[in-house]
PDB file of N, CA and C in Angstrom:
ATOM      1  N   UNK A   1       3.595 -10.832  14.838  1.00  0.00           N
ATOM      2  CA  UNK A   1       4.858 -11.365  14.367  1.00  0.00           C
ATOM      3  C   UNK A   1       5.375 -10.456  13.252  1.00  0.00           C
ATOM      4  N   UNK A   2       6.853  -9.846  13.186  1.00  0.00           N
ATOM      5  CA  UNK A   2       7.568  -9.174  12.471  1.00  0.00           C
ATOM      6  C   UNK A   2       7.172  -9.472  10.900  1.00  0.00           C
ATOM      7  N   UNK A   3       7.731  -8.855   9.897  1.00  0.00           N
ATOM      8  CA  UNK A   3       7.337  -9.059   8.244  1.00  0.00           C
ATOM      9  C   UNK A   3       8.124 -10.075   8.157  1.00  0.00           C
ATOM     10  N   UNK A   4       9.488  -9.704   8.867  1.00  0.00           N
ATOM     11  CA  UNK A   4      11.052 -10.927   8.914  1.00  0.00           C
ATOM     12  C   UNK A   4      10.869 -12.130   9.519  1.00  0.00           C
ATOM     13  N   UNK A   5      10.489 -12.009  10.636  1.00  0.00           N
ATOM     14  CA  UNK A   5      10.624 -13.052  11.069  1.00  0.00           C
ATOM     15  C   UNK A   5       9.079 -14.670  10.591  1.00  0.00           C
ATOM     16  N   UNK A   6       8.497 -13.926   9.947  1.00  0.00           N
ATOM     17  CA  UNK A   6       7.636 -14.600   9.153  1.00  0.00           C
ATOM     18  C   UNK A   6       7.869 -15.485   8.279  1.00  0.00           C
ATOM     19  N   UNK A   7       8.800 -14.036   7.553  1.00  0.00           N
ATOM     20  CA  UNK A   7       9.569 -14.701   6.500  1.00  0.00           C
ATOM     21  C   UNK A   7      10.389 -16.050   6.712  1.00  0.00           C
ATOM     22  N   UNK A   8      11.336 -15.653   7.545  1.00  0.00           N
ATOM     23  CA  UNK A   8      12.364 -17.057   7.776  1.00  0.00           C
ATOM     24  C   UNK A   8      11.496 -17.882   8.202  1.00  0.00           C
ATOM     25  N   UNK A   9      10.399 -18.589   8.562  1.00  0.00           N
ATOM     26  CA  UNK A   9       9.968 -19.150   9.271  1.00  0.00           C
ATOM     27  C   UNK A   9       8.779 -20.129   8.715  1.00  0.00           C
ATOM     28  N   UNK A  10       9.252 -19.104   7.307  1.00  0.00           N
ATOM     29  CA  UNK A  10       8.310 -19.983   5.732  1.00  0.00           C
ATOM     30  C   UNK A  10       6.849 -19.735   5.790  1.00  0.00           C
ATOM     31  N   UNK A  11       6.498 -18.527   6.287  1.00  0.00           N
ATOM     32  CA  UNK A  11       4.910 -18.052   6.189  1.00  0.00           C
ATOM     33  C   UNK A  11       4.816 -17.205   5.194  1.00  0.00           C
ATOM     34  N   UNK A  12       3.602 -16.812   5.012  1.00  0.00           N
ATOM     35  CA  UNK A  12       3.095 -15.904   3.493  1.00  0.00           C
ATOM     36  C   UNK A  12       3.486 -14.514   4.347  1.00  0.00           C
ATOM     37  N   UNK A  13       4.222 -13.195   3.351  1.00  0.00           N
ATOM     38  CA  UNK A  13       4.238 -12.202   4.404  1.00  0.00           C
ATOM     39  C   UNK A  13       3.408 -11.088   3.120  1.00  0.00           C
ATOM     40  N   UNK A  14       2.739 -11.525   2.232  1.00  0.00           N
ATOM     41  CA  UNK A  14       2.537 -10.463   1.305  1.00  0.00           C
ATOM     42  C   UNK A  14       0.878 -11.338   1.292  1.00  0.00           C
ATOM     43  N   UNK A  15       0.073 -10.028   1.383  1.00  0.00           N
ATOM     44  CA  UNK A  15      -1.797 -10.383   1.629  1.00  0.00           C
ATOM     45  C   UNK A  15      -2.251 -10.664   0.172  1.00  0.00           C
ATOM     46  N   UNK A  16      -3.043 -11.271   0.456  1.00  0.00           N
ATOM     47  CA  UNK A  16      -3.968 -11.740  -0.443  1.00  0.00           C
ATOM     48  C   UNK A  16      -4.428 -10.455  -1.425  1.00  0.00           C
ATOM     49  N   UNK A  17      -4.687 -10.534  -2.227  1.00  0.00           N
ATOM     50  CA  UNK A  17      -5.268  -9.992  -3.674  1.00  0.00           C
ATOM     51  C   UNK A  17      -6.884  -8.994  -2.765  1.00  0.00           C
ATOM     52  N   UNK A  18      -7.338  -9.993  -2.165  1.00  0.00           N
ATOM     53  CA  UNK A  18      -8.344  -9.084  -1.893  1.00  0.00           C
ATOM     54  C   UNK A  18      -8.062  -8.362  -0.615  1.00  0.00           C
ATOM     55  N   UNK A  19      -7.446  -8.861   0.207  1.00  0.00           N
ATOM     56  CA  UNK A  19      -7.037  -7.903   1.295  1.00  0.00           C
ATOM     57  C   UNK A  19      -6.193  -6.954   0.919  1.00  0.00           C
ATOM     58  N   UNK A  20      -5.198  -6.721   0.496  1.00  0.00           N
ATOM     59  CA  UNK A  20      -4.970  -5.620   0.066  1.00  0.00           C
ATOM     60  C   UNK A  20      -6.130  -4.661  -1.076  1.00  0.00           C
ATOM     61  N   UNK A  21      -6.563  -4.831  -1.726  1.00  0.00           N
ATOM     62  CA  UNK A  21      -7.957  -4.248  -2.242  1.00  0.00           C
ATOM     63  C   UNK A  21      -8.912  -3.801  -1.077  1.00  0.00           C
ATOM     64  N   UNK A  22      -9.325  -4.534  -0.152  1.00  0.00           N
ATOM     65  CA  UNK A  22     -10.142  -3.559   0.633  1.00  0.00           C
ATOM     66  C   UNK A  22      -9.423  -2.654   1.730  1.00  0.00           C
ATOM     67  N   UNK A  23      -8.181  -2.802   1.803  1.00  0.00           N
ATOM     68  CA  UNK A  23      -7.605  -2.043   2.835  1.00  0.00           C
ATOM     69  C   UNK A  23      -7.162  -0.845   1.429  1.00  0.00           C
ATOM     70  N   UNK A  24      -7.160  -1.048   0.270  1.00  0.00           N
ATOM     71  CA  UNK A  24      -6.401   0.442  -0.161  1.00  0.00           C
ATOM     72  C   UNK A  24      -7.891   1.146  -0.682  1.00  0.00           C
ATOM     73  N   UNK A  25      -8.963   0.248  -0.347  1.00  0.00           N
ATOM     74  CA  UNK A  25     -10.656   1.303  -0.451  1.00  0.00           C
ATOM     75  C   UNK A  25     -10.870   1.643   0.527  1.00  0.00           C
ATOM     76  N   UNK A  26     -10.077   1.208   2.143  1.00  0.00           N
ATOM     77  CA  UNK A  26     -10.199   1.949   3.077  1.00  0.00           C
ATOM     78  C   UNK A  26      -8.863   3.009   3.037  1.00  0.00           C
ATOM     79  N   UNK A  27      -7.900   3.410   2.380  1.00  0.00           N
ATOM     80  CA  UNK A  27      -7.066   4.379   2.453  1.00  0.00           C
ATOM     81  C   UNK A  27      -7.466   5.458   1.714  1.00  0.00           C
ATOM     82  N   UNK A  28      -7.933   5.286   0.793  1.00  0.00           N
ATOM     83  CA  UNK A  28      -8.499   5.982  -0.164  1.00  0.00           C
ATOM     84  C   UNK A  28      -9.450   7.007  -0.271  1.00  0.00           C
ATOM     85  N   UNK A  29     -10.154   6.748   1.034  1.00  0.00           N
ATOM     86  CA  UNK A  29     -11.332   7.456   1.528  1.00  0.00           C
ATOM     87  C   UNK A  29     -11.251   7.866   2.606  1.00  0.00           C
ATOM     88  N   UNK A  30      -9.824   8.272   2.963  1.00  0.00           N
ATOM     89  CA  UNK A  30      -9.371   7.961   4.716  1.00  0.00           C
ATOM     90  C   UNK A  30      -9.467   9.670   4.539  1.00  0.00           C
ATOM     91  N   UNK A  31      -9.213  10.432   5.692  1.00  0.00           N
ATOM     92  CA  UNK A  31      -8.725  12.142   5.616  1.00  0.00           C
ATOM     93  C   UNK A  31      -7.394  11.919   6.025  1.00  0.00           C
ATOM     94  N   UNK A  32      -6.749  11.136   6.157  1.00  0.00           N
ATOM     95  CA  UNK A  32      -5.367  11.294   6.872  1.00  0.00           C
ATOM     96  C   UNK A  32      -4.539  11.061   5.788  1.00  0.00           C
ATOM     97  N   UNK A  33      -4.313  10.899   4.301  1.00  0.00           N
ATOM     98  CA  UNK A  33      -3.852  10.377   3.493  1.00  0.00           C
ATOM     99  C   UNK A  33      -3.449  12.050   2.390  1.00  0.00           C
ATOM    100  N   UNK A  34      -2.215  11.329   2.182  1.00  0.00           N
ATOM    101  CA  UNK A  34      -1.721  12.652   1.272  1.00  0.00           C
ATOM    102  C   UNK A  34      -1.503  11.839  -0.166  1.00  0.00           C
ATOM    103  N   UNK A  35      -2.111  12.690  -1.206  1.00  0.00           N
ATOM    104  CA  UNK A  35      -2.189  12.054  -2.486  1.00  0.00           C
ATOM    105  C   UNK A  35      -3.216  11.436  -3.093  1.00  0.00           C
ATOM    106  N   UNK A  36      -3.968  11.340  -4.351  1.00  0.00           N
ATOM    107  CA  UNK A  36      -4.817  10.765  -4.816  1.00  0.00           C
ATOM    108  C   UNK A  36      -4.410   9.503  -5.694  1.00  0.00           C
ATOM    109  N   UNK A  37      -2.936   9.822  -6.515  1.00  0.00           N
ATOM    110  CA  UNK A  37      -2.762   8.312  -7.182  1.00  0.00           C
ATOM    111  C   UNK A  37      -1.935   7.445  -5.976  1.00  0.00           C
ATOM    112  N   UNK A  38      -2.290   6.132  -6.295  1.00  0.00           N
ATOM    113  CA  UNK A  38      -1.805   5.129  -5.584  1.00  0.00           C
ATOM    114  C   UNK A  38       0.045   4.977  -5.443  1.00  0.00           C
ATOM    115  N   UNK A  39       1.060   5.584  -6.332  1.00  0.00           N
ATOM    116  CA  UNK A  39       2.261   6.090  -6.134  1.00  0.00           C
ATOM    117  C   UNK A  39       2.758   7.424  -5.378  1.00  0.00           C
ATOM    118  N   UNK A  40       1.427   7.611  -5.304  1.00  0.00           N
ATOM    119  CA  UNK A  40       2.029   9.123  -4.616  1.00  0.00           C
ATOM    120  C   UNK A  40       1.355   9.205  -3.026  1.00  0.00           C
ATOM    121  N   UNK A  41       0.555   7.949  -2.637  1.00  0.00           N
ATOM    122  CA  UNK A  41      -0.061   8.096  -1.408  1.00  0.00           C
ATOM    123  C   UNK A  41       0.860   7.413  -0.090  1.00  0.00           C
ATOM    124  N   UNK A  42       0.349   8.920   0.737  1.00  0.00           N
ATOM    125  CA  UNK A  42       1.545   8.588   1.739  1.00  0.00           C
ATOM    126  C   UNK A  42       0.383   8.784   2.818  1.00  0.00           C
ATOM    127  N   UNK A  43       0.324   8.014   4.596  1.00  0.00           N
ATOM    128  CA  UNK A  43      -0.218   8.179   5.708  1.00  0.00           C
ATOM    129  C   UNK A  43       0.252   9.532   6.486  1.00  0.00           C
ATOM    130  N   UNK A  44      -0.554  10.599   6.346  1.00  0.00           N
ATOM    131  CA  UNK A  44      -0.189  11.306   7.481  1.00  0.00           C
ATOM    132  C   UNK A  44       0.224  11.181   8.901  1.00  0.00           C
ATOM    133  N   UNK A  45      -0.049   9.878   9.148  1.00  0.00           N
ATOM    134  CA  UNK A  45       0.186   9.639  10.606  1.00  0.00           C
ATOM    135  C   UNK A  45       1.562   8.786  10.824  1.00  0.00           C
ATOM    136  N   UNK A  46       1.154   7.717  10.050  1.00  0.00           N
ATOM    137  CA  UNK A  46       2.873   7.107  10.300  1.00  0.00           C
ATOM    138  C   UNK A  46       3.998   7.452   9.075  1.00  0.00           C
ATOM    139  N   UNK A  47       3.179   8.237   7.610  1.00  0.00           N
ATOM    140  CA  UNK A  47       4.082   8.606   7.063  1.00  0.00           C
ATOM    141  C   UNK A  47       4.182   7.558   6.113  1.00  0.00           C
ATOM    142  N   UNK A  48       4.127   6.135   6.118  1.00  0.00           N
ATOM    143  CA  UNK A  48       4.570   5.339   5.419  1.00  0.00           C
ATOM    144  C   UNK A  48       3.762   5.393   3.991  1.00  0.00           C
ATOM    145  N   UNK A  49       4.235   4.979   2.547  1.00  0.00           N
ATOM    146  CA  UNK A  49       3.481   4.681   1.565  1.00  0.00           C
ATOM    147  C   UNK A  49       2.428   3.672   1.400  1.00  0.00           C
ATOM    148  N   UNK A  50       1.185   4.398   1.121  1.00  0.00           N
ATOM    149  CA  UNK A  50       0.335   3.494   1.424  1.00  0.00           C
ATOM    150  C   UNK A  50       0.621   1.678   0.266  1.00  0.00           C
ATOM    151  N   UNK A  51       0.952   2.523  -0.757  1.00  0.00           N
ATOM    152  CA  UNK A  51       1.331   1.112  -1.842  1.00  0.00           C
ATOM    153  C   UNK A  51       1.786  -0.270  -1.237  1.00  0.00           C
ATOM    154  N   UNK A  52       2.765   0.321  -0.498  1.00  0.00           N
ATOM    155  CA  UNK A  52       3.900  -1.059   0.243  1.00  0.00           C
ATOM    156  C   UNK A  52       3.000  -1.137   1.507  1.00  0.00           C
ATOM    157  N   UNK A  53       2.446  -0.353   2.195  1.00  0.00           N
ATOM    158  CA  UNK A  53       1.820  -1.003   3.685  1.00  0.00           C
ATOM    159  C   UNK A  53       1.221  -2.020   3.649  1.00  0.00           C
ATOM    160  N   UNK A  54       0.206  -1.686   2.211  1.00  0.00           N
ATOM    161  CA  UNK A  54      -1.136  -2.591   2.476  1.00  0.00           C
ATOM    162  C   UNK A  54      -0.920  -3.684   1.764  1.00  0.00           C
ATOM    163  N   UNK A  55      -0.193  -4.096   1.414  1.00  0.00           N
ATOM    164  CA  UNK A  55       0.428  -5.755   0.929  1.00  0.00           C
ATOM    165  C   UNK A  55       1.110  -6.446   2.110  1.00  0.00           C
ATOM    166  N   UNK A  56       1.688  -6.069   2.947  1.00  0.00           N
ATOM    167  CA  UNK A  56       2.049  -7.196   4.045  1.00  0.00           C
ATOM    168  C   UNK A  56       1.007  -7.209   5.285  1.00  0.00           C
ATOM    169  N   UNK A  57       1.322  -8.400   5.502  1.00  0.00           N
ATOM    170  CA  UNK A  57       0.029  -8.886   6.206  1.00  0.00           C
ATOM    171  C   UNK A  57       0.682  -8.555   7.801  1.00  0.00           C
ATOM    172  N   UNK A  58       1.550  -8.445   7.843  1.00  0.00           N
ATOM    173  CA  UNK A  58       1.639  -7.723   9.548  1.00  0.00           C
ATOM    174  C   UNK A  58       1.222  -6.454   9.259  1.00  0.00           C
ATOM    175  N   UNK A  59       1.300  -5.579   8.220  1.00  0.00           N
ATOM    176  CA  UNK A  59       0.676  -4.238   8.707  1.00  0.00           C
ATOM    177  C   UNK A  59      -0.681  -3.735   9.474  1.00  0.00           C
ATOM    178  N   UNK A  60      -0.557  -2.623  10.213  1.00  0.00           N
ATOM    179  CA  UNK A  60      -1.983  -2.130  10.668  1.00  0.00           C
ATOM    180  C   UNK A  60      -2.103  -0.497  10.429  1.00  0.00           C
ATOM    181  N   UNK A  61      -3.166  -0.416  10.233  1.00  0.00           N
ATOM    182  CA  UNK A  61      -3.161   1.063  10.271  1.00  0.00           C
ATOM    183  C   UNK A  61      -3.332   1.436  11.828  1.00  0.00           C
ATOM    184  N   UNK A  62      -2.022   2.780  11.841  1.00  0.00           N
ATOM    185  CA  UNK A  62      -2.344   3.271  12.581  1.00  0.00           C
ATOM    186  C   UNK A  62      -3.553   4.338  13.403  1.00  0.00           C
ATOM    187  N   UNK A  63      -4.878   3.578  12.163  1.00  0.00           N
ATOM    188  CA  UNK A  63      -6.215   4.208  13.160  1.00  0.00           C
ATOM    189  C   UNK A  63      -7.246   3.397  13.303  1.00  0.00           C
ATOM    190  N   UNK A  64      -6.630   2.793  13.204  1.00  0.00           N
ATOM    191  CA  UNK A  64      -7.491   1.148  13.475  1.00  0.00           C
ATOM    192  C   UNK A  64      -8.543   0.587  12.550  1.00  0.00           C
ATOM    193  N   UNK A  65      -8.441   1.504  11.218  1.00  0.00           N
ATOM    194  CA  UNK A  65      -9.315   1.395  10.309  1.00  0.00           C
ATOM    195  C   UNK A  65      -9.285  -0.192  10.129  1.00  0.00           C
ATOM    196  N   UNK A  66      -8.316  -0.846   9.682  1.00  0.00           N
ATOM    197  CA  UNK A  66      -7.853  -2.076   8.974  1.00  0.00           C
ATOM    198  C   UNK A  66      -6.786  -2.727   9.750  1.00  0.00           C
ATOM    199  N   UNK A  67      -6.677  -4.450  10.281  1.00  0.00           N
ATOM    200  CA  UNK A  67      -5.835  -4.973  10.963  1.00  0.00           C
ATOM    201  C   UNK A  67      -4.892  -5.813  10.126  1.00  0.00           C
ATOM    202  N   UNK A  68      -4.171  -6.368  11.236  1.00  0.00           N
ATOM    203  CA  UNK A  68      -3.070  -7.229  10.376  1.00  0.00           C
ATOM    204  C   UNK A  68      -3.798  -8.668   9.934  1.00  0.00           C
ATOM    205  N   UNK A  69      -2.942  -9.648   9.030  1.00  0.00           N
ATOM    206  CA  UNK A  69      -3.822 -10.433   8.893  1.00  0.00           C
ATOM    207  C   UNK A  69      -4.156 -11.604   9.772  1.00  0.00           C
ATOM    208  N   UNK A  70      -3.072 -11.445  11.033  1.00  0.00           N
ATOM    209  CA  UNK A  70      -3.229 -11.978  12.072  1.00  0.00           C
ATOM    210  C   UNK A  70      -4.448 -12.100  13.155  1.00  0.00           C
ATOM    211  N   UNK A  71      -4.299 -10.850  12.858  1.00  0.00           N
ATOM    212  CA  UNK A  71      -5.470 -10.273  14.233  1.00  0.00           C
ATOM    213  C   UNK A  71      -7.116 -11.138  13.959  1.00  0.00           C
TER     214      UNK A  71
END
């Protein structure tokens, strides 16, 4: 389910405190990642900033490291 359509629909679209914590100790240690501080880290693969990915709970990495919070 979309980040949006979550939203309207009155669900949580931003992860938990600890899920985002273990998904940015799995970015962190990833080889696909450009940047060492947490403002400057971007995914080589989809490009996106890792900061904003790993707080919504529909995100996934695109290497299957870490799922959405659905899955």
């Amino acid at each position: 389910m979309s980040t949006l359509k979550r939203f309207l629909n009155g669900r949580d679209v931003i992860s938990s405190f600890e899920v985002i914590e273990n998904r940015l100790k799995i970015c962190r240690s990833c080889e696909n990642k450009y940047g060492d501080e947490l403002k400057n880290m971007i995914c080589k693969i989809c490009e996106c900033k890792i900061r904003y990915k790993v707080r919504f709970e529909t995100s996934t990495c695109p290497q299957d490291k870490w799922n959405s919070v659905d899955s």
